[in-house]
Protein backbone atom coordinates (compact mmCIF):
# COMPACT_ATOMS: atom_id res chain seq x y z
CA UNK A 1 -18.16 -5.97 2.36
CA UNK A 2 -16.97 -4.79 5.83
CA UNK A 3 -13.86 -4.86 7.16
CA UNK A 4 -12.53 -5.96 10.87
CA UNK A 5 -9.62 -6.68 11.86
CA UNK A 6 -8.25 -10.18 13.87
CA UNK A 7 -7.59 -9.83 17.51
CA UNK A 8 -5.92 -12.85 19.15
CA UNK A 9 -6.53 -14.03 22.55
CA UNK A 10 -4.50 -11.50 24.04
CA UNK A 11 -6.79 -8.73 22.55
CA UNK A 12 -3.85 -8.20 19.63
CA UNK A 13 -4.15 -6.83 16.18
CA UNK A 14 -1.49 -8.73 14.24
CA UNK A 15 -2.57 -6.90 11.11
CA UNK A 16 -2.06 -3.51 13.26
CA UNK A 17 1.07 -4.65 14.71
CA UNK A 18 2.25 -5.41 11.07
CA UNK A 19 1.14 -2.41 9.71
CA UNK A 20 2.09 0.13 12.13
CA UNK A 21 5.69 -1.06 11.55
CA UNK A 22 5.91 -0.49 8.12
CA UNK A 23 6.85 3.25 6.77
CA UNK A 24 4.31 5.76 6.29
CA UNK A 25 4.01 5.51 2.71
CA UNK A 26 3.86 1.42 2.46
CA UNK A 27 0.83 2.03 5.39
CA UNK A 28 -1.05 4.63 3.42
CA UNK A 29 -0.89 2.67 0.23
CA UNK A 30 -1.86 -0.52 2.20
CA UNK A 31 -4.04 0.93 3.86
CA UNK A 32 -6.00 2.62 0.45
CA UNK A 33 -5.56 -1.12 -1.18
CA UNK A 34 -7.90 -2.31 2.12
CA UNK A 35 -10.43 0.37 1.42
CA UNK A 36 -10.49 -0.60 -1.90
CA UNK A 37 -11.29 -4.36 -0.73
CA UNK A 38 -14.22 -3.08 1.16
CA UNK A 39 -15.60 -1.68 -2.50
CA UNK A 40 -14.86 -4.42 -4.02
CA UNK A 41 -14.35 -7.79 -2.99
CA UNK A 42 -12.44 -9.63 -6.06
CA UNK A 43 -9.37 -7.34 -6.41
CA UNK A 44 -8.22 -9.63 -3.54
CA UNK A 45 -7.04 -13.34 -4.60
CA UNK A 46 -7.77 -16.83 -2.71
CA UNK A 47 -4.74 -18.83 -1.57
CA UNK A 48 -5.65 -21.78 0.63
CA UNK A 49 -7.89 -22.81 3.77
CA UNK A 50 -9.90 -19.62 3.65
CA UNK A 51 -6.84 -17.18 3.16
CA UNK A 52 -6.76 -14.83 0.73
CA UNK A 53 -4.53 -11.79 0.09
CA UNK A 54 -4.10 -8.29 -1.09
CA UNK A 55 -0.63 -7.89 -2.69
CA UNK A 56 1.27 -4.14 -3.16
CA UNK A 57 3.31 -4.40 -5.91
CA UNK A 58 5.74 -1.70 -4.87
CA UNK A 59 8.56 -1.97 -2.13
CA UNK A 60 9.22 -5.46 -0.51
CA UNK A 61 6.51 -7.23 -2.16
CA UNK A 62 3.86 -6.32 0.71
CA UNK A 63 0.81 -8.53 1.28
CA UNK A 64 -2.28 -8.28 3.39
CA UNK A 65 -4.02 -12.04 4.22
CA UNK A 66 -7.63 -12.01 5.25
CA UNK A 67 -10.68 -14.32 5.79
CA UNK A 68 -13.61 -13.53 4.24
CA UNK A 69 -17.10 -15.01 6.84
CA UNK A 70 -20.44 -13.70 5.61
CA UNK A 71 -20.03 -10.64 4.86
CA UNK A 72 -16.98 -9.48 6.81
CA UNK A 73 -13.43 -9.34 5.52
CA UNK A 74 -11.14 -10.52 8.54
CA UNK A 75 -7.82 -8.91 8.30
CA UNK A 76 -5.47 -11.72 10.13
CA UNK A 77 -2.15 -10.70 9.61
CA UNK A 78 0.58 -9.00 6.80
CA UNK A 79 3.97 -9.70 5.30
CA UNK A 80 6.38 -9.31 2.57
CA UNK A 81 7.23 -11.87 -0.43
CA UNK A 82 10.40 -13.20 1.36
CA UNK A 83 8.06 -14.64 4.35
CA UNK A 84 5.02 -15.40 2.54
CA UNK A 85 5.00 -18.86 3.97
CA UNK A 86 5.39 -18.54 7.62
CA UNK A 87 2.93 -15.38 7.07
CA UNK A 88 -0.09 -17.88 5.33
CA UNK A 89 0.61 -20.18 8.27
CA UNK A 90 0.09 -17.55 10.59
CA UNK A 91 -2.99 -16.62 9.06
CA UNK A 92 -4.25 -20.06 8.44
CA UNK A 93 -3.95 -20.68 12.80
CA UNK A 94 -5.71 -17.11 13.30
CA UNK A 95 -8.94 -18.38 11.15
CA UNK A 96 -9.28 -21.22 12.76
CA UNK A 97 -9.10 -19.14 16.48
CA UNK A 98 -11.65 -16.79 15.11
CA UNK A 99 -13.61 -19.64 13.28
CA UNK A 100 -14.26 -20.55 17.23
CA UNK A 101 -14.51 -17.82 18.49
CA UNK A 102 -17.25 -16.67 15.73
CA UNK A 103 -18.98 -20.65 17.14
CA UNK A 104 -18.58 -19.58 20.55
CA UNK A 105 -20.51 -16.52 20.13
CA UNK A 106 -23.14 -17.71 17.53
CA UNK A 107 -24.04 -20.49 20.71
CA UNK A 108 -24.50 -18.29 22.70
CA UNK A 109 -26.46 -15.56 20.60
CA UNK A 110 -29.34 -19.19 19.84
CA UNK A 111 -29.75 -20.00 23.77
């Protein structure tokens, strides 16, 4: 499966944003629970509307939410247990901007 990773409308990464304000150690082990999504697909578990997530069971309870379209894992965003909610919602709104944006761009690929 490949990985790539949301950008908003404004050419953002919330995923990056997340991550890059986490501490060194939380991003490395993150970041090796991602690759390991990449290998293989199922260590990851389905939520709701398309949003699935990577939990680290260390620290504050750190999750990763992605899409999964064809073949591509869509990283859309990050959080920790005590704002899971807002942080699925978030997600959830992402897919469906890069649910149109992936439209948009099939169109245009068939003309």
């Amino acid at each position: 499966m490949k990985i790539s990773i949301y950008k908003n409308n404004s050419d953002r990464e919330p995923y990056t944003q997340w991550l890059n304000g986490l501490d060194k150690p939380f991003r490395e082990r993150i970041e090796a629970l991602v690759e390991r999504l990449e290998d293989n697909p199922q260590i990851g578990k389905y939520l709701t509307d398309g949003i699935s997530e990577l939990k680290l069971r260390r620290g504050a309870g750190y999750r990763v939410y992605y899409s999964v379209i064809d073949d591509t894992a869509y990283l859309q965003g990050g959080g920790e247990k005590a704002t899971q909610a807002k942080d699925i919602y978030a997600a959830a709104w992402n897919l469906e901007k890069l649910k149109g944006r992936l439209s948009k761009q099939a169109e245009v690929r068939s003309r």
